[in-house]
PDB file of N, CA and C in Angstrom:
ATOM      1  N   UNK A   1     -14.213 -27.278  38.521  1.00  0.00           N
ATOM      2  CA  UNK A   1     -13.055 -26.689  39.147  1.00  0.00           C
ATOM      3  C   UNK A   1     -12.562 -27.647  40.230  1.00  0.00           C
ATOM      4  N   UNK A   2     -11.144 -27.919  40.442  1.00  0.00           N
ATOM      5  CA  UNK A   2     -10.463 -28.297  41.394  1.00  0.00           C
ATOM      6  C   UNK A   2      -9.939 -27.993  42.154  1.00  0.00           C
ATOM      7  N   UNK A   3      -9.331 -28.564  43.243  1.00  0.00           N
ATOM      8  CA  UNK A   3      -8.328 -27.610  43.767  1.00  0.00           C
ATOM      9  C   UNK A   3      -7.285 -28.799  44.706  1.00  0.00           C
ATOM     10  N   UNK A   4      -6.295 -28.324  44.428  1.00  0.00           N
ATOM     11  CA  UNK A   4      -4.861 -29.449  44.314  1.00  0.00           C
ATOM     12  C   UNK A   4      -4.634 -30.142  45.734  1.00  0.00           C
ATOM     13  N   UNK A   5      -3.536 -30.177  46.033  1.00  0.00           N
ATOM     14  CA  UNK A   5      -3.305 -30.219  47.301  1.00  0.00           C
ATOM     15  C   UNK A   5      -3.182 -29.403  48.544  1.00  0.00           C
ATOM     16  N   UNK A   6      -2.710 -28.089  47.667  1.00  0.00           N
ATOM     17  CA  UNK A   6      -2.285 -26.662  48.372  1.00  0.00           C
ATOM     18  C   UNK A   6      -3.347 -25.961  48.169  1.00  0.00           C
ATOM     19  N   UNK A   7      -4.385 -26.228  47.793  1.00  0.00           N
ATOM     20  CA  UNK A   7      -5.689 -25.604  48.045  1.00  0.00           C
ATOM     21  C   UNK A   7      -6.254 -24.475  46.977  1.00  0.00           C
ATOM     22  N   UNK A   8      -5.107 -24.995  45.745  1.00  0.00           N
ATOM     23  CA  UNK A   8      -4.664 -23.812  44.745  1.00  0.00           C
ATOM     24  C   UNK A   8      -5.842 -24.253  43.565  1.00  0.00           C
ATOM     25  N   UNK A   9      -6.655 -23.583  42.848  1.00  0.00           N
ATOM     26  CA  UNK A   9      -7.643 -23.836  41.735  1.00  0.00           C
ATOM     27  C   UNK A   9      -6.948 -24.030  40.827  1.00  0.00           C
ATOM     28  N   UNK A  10      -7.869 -25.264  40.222  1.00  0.00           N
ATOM     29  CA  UNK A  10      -7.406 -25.320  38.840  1.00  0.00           C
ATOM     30  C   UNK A  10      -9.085 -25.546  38.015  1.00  0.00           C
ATOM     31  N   UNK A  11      -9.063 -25.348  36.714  1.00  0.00           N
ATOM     32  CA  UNK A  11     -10.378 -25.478  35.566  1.00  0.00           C
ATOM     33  C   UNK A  11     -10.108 -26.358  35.092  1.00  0.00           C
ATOM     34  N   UNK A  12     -11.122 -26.910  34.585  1.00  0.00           N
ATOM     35  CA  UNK A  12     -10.620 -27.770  33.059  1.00  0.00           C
ATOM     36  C   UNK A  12     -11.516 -27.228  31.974  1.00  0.00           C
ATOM     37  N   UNK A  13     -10.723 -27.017  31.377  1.00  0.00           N
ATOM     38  CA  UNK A  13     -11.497 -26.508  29.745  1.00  0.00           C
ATOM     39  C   UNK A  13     -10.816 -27.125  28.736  1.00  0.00           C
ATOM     40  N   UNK A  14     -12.226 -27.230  27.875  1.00  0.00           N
ATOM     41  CA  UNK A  14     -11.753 -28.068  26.926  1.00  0.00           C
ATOM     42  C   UNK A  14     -11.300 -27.588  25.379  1.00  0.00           C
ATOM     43  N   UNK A  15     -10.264 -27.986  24.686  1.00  0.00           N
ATOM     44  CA  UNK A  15      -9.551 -27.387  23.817  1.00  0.00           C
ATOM     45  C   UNK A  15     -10.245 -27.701  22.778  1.00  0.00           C
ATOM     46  N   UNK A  16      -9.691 -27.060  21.547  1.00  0.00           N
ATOM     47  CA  UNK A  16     -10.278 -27.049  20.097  1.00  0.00           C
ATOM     48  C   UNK A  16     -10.444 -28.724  19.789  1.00  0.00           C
ATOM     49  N   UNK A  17      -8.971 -29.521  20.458  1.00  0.00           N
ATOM     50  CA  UNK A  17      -9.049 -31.199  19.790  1.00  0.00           C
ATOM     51  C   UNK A  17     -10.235 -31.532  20.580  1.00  0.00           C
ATOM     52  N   UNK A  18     -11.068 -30.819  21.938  1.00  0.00           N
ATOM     53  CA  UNK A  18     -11.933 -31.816  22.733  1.00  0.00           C
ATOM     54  C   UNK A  18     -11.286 -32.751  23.434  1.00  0.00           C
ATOM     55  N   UNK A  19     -10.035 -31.964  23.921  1.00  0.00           N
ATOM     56  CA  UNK A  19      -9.352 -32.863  24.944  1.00  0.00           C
ATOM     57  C   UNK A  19      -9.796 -31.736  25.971  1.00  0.00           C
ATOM     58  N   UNK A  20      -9.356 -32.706  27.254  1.00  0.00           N
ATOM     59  CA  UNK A  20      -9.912 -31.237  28.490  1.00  0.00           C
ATOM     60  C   UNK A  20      -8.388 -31.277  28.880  1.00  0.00           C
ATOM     61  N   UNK A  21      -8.075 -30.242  28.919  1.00  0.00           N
ATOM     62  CA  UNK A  21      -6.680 -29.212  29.504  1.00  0.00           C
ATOM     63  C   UNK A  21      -7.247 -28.703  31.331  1.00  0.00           C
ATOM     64  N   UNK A  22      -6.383 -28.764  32.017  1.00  0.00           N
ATOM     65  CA  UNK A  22      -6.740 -28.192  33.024  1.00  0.00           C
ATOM     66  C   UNK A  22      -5.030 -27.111  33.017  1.00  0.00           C
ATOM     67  N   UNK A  23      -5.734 -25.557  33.422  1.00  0.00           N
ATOM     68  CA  UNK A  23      -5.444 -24.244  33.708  1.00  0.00           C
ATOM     69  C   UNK A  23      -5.080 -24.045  35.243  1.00  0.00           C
ATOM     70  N   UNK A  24      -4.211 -23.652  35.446  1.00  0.00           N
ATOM     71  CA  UNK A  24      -4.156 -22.703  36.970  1.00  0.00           C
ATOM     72  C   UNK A  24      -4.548 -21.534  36.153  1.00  0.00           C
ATOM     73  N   UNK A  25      -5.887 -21.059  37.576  1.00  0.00           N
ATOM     74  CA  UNK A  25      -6.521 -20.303  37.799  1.00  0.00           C
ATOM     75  C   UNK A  25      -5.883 -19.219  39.053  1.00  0.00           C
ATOM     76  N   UNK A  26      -5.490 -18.046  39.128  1.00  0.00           N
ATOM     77  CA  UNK A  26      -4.922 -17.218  39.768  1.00  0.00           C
ATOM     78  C   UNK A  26      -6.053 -16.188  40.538  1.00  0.00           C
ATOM     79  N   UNK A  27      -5.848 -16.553  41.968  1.00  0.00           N
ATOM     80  CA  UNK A  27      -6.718 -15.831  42.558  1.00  0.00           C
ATOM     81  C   UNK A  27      -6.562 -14.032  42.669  1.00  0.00           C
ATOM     82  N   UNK A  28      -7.704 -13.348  42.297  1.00  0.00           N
ATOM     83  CA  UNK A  28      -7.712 -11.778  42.117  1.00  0.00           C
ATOM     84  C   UNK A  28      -7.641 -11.407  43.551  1.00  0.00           C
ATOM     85  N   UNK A  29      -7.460  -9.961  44.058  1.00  0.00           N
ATOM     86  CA  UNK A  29      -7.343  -9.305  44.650  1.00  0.00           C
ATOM     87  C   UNK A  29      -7.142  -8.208  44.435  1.00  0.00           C
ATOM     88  N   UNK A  30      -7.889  -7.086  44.831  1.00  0.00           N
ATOM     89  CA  UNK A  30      -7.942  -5.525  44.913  1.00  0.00           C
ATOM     90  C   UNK A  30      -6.573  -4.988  45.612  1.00  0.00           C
ATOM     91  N   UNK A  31      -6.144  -4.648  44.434  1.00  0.00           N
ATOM     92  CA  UNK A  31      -4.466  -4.144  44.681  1.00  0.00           C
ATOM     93  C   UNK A  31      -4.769  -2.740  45.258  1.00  0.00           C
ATOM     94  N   UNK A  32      -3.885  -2.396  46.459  1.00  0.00           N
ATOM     95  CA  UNK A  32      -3.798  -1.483  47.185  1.00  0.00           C
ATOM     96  C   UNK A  32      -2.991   0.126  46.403  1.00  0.00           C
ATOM     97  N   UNK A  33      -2.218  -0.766  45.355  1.00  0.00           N
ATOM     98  CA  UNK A  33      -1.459   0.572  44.869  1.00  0.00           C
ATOM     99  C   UNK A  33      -2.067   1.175  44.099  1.00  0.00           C
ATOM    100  N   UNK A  34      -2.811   0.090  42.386  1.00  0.00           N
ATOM    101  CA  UNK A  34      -3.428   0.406  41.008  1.00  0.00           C
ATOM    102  C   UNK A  34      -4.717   0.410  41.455  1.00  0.00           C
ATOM    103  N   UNK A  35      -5.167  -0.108  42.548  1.00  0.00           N
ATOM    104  CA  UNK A  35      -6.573   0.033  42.992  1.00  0.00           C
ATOM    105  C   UNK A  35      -7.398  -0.684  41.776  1.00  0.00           C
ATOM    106  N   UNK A  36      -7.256  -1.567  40.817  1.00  0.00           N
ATOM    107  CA  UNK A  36      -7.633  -2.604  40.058  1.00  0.00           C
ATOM    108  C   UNK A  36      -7.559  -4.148  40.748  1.00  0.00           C
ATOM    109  N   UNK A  37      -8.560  -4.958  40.589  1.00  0.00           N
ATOM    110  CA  UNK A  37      -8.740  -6.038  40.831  1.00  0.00           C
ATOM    111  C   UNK A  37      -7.925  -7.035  39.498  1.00  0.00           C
ATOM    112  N   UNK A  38      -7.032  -8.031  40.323  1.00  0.00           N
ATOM    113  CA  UNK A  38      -6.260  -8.407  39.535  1.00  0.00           C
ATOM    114  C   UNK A  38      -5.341  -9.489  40.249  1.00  0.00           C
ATOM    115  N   UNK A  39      -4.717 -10.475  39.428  1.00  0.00           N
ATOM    116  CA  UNK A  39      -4.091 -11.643  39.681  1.00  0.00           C
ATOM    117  C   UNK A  39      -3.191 -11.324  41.166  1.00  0.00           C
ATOM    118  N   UNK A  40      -3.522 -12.092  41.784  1.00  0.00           N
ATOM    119  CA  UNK A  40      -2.559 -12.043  42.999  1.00  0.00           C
ATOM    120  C   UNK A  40      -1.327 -12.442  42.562  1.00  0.00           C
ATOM    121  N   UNK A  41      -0.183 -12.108  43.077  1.00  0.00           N
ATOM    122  CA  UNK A  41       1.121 -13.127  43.174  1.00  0.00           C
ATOM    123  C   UNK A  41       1.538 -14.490  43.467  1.00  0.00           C
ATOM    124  N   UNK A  42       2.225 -14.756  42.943  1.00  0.00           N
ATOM    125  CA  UNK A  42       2.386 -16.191  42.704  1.00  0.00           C
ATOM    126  C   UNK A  42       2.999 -16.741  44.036  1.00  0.00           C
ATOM    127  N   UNK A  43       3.565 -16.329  45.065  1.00  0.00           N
ATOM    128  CA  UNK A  43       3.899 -16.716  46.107  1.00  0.00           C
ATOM    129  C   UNK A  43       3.989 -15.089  46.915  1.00  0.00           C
ATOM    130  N   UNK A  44       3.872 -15.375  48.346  1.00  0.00           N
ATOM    131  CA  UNK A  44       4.677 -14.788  49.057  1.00  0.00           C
ATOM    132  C   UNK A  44       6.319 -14.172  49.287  1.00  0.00           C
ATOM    133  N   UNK A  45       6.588 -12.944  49.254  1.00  0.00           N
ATOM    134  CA  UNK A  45       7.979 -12.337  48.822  1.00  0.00           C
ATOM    135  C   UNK A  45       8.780 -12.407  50.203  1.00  0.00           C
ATOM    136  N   UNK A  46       8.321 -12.628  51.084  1.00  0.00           N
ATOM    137  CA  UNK A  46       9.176 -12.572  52.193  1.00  0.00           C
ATOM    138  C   UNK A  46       8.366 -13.699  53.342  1.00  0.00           C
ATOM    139  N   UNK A  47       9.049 -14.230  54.139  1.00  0.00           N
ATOM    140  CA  UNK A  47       8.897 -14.931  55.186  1.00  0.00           C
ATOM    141  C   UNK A  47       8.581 -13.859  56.620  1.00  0.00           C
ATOM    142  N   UNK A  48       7.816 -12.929  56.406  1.00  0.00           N
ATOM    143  CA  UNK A  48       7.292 -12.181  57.880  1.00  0.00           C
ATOM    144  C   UNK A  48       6.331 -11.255  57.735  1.00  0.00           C
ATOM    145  N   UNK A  49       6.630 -10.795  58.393  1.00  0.00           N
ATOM    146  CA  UNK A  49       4.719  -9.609  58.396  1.00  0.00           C
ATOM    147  C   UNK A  49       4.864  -8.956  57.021  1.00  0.00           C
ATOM    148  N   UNK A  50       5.781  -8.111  56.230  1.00  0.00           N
ATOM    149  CA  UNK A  50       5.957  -7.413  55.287  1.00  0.00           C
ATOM    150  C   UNK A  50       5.709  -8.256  54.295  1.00  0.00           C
ATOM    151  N   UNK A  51       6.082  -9.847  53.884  1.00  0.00           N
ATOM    152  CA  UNK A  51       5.981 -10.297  53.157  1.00  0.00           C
ATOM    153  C   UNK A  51       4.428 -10.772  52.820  1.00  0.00           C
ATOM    154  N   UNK A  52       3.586 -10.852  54.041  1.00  0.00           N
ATOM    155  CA  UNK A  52       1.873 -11.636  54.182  1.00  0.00           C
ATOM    156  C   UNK A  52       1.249  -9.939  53.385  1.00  0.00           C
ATOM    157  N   UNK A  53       1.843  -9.143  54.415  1.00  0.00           N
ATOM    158  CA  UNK A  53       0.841  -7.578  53.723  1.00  0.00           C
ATOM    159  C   UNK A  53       0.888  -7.606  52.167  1.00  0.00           C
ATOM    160  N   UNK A  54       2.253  -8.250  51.398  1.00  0.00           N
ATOM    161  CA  UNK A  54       2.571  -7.273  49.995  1.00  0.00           C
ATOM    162  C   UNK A  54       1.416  -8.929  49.792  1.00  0.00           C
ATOM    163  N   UNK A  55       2.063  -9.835  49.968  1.00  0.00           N
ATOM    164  CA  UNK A  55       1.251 -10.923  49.218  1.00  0.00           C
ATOM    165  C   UNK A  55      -0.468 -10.701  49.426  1.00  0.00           C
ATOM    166  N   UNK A  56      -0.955 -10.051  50.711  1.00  0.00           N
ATOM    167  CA  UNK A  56      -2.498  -9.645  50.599  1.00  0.00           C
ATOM    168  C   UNK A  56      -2.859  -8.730  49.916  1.00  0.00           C
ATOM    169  N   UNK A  57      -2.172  -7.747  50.034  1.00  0.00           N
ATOM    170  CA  UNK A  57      -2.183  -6.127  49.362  1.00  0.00           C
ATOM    171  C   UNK A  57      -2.076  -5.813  47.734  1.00  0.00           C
ATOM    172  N   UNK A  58      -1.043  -6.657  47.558  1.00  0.00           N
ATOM    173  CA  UNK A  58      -0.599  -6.070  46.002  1.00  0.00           C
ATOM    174  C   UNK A  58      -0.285  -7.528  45.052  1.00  0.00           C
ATOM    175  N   UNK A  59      -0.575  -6.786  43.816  1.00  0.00           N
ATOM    176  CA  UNK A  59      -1.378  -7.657  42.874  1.00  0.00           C
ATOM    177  C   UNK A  59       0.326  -8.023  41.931  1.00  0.00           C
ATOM    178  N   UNK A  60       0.198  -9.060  41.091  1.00  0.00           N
ATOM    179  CA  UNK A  60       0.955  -9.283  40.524  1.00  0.00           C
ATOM    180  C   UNK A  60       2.040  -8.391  39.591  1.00  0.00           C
ATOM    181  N   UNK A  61       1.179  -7.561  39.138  1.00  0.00           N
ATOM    182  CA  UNK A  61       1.757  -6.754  37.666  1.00  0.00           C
ATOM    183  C   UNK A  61       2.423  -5.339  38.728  1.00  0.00           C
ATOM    184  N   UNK A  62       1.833  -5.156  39.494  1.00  0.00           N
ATOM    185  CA  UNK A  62       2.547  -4.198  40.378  1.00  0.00           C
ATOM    186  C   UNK A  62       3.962  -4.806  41.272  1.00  0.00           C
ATOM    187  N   UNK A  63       3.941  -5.658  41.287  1.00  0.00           N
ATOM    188  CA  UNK A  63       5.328  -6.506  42.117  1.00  0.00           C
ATOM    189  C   UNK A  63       6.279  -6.659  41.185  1.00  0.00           C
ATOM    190  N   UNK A  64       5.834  -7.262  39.638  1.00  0.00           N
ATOM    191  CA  UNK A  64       6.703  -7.541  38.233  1.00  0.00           C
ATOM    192  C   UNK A  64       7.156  -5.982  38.092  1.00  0.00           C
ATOM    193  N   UNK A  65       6.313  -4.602  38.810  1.00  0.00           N
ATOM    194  CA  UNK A  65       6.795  -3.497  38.475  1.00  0.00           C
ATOM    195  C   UNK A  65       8.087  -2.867  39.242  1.00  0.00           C
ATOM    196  N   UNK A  66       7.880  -3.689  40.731  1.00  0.00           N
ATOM    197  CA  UNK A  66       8.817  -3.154  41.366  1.00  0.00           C
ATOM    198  C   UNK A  66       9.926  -4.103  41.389  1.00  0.00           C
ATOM    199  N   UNK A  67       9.998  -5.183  40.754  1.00  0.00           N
ATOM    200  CA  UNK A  67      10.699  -6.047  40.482  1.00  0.00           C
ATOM    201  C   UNK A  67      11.598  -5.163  39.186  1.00  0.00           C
ATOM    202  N   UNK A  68      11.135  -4.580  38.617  1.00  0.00           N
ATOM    203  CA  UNK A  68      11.701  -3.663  37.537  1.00  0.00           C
ATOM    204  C   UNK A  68      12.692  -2.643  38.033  1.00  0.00           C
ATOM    205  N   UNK A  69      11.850  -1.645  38.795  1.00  0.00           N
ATOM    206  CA  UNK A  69      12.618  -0.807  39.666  1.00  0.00           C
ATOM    207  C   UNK A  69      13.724  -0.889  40.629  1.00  0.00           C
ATOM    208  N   UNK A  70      13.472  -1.903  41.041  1.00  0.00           N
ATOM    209  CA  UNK A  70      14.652  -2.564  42.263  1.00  0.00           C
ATOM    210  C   UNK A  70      15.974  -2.544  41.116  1.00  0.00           C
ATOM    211  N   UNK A  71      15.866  -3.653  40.192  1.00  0.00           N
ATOM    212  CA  UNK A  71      16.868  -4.085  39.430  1.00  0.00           C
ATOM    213  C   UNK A  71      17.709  -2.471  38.372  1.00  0.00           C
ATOM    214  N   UNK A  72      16.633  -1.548  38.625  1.00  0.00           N
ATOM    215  CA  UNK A  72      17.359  -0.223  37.680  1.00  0.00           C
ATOM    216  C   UNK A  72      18.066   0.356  38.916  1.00  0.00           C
ATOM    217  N   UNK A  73      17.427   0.491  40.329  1.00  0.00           N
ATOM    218  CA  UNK A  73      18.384   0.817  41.442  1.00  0.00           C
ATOM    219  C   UNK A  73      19.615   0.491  41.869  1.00  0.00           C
ATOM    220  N   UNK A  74      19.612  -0.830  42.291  1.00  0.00           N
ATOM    221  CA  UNK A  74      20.768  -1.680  42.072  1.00  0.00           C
ATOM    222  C   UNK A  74      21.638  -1.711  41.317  1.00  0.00           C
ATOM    223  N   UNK A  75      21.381  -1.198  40.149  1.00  0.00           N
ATOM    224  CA  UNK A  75      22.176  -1.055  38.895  1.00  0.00           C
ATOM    225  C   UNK A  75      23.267   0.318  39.072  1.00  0.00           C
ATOM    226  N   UNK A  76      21.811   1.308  39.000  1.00  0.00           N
ATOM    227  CA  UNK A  76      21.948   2.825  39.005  1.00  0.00           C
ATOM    228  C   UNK A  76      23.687   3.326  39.876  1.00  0.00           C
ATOM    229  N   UNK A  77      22.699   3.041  40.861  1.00  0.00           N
ATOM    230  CA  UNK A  77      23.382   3.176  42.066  1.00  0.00           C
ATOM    231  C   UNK A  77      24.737   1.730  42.507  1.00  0.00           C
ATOM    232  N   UNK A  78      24.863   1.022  41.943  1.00  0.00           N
ATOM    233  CA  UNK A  78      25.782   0.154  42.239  1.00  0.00           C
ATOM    234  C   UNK A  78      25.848  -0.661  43.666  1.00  0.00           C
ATOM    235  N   UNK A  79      24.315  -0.993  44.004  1.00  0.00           N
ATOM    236  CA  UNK A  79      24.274  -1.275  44.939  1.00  0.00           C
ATOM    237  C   UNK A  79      24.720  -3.205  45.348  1.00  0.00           C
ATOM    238  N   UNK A  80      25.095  -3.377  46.317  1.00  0.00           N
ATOM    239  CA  UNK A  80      25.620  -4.264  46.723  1.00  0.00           C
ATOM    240  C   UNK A  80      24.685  -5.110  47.694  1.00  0.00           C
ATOM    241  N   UNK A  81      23.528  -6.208  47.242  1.00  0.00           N
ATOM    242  CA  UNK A  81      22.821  -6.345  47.669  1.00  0.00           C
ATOM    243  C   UNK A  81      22.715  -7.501  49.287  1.00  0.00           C
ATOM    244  N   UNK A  82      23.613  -7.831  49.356  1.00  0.00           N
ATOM    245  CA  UNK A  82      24.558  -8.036  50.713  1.00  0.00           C
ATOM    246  C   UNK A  82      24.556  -7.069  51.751  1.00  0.00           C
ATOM    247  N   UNK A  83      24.948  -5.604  51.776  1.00  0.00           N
ATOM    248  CA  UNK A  83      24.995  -4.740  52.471  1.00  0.00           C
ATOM    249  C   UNK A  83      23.942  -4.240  53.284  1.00  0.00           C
ATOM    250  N   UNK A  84      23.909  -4.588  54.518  1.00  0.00           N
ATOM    251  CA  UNK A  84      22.559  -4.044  55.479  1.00  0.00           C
ATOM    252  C   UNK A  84      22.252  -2.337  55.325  1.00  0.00           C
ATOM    253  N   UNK A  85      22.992  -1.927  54.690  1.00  0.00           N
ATOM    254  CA  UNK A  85      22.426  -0.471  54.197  1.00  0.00           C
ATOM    255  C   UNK A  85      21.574  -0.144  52.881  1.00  0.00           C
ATOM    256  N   UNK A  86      22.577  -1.309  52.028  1.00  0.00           N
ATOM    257  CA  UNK A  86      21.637  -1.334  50.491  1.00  0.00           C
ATOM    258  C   UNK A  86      19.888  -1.898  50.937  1.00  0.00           C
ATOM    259  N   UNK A  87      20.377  -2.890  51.701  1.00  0.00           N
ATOM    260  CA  UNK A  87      19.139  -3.436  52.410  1.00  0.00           C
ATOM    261  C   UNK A  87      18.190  -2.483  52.701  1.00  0.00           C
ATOM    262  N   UNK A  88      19.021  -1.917  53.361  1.00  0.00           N
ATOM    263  CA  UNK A  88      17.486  -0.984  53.767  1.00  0.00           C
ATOM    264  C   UNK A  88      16.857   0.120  53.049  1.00  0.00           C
ATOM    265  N   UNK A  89      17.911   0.340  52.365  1.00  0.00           N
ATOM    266  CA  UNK A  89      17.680   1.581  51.239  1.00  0.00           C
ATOM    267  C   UNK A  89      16.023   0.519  50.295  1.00  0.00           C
ATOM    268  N   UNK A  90      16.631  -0.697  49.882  1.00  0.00           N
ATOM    269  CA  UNK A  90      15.737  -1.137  49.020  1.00  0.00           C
ATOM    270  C   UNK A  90      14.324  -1.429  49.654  1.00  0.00           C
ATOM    271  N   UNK A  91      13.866  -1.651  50.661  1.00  0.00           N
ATOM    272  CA  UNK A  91      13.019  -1.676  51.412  1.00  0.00           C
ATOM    273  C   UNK A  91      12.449  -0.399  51.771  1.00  0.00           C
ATOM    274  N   UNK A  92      12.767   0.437  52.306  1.00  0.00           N
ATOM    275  CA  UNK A  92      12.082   1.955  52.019  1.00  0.00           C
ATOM    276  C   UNK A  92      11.387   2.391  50.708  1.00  0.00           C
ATOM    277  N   UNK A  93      12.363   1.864  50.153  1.00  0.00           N
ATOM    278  CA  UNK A  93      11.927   2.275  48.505  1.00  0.00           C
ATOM    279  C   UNK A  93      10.763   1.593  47.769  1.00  0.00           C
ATOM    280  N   UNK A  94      10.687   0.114  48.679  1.00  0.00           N
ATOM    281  CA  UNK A  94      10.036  -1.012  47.965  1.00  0.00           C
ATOM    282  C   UNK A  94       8.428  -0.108  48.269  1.00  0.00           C
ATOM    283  N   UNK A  95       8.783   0.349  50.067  1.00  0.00           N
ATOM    284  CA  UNK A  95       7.416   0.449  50.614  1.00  0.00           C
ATOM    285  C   UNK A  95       6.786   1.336  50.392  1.00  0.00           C
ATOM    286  N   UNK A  96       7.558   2.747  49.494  1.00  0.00           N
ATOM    287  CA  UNK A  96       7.567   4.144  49.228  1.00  0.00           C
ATOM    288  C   UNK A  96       6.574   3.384  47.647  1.00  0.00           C
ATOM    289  N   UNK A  97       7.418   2.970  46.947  1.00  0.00           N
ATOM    290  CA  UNK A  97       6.966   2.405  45.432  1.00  0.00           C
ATOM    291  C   UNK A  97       5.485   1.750  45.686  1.00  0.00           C
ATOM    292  N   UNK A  98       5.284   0.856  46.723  1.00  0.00           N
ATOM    293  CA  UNK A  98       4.025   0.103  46.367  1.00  0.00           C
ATOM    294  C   UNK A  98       2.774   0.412  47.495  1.00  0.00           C
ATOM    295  N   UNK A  99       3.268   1.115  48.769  1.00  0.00           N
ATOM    296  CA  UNK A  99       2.277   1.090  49.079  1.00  0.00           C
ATOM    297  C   UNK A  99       1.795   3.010  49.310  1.00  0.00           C
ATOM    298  N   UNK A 100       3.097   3.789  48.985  1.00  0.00           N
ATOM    299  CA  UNK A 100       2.443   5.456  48.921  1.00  0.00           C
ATOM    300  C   UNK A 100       2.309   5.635  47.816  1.00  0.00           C
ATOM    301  N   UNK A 101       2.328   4.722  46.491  1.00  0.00           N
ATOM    302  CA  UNK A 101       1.703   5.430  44.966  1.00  0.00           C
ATOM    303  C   UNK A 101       3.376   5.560  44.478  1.00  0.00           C
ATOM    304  N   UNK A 102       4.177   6.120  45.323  1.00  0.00           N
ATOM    305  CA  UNK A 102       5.414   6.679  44.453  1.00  0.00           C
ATOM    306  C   UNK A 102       5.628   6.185  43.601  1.00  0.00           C
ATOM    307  N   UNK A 103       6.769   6.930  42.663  1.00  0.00           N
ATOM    308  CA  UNK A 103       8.025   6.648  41.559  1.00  0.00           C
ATOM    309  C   UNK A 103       8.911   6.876  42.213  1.00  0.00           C
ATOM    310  N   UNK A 104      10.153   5.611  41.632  1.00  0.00           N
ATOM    311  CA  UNK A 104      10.986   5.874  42.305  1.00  0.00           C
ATOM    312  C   UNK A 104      12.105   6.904  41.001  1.00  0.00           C
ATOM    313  N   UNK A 105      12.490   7.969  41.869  1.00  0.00           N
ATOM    314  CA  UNK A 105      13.847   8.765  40.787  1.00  0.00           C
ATOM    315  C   UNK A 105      15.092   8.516  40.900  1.00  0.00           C
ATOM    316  N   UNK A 106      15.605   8.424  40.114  1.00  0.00           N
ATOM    317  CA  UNK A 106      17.099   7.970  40.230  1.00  0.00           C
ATOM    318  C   UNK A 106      17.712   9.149  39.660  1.00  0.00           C
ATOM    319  N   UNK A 107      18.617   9.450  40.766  1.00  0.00           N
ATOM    320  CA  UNK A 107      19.168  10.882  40.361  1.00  0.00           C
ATOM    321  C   UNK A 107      20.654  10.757  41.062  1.00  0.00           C
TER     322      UNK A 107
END
């Protein structure tokens, strides 16, 4: 195992030809929402305290989830993602979705 410049792992395993391939390796973490141990995220989502918690807290497949949800809101609702109100609407929602368990309803 290696690890790059950014301190990020990589493997090398070797393929069927017996060449060695080297893999990024994705560090796990015990997701706060699915409560499953599982791939962290690939970066940090925000530049401040909210962004370090989701990147410590919550695991990849749960972010790709609310990454889902955001985009049916926005939609739903015709939101204008410019607007310091849509803003905040989506942020309540983000924090409601990933860190109290919720669904979000669109009604």
């Amino acid at each position: 195992m290696n690890t790059g410049w950014n301190g990020m792992r990589w493997e090398r395993r070797l393929a069927s030809s017996a060449r060695a391939r080297y893999f990024f390796v994705m560090p796990h973490i015990a997701c706060t929402r699915c409560g499953q141990t599982r791939d962290q995220m690939a970066f940090q989502p925000f530049q401040n305290e909210l962004g370090r918690k989701l990147y410590a807290e919550i695991c990849a497949p749960c972010w790709a989830e609310w990454i889902k949800a955001q985009q049916q809101m926005i939609n739903h609702y015709g939101l204008n993602v410019r607007d310091p109100k849509a803003k905040e609407m989506l942020l309540k929602s983000m924090e409601q979705f990933l860190f109290a368990g919720g669904q979000i309803q669109l009604s």
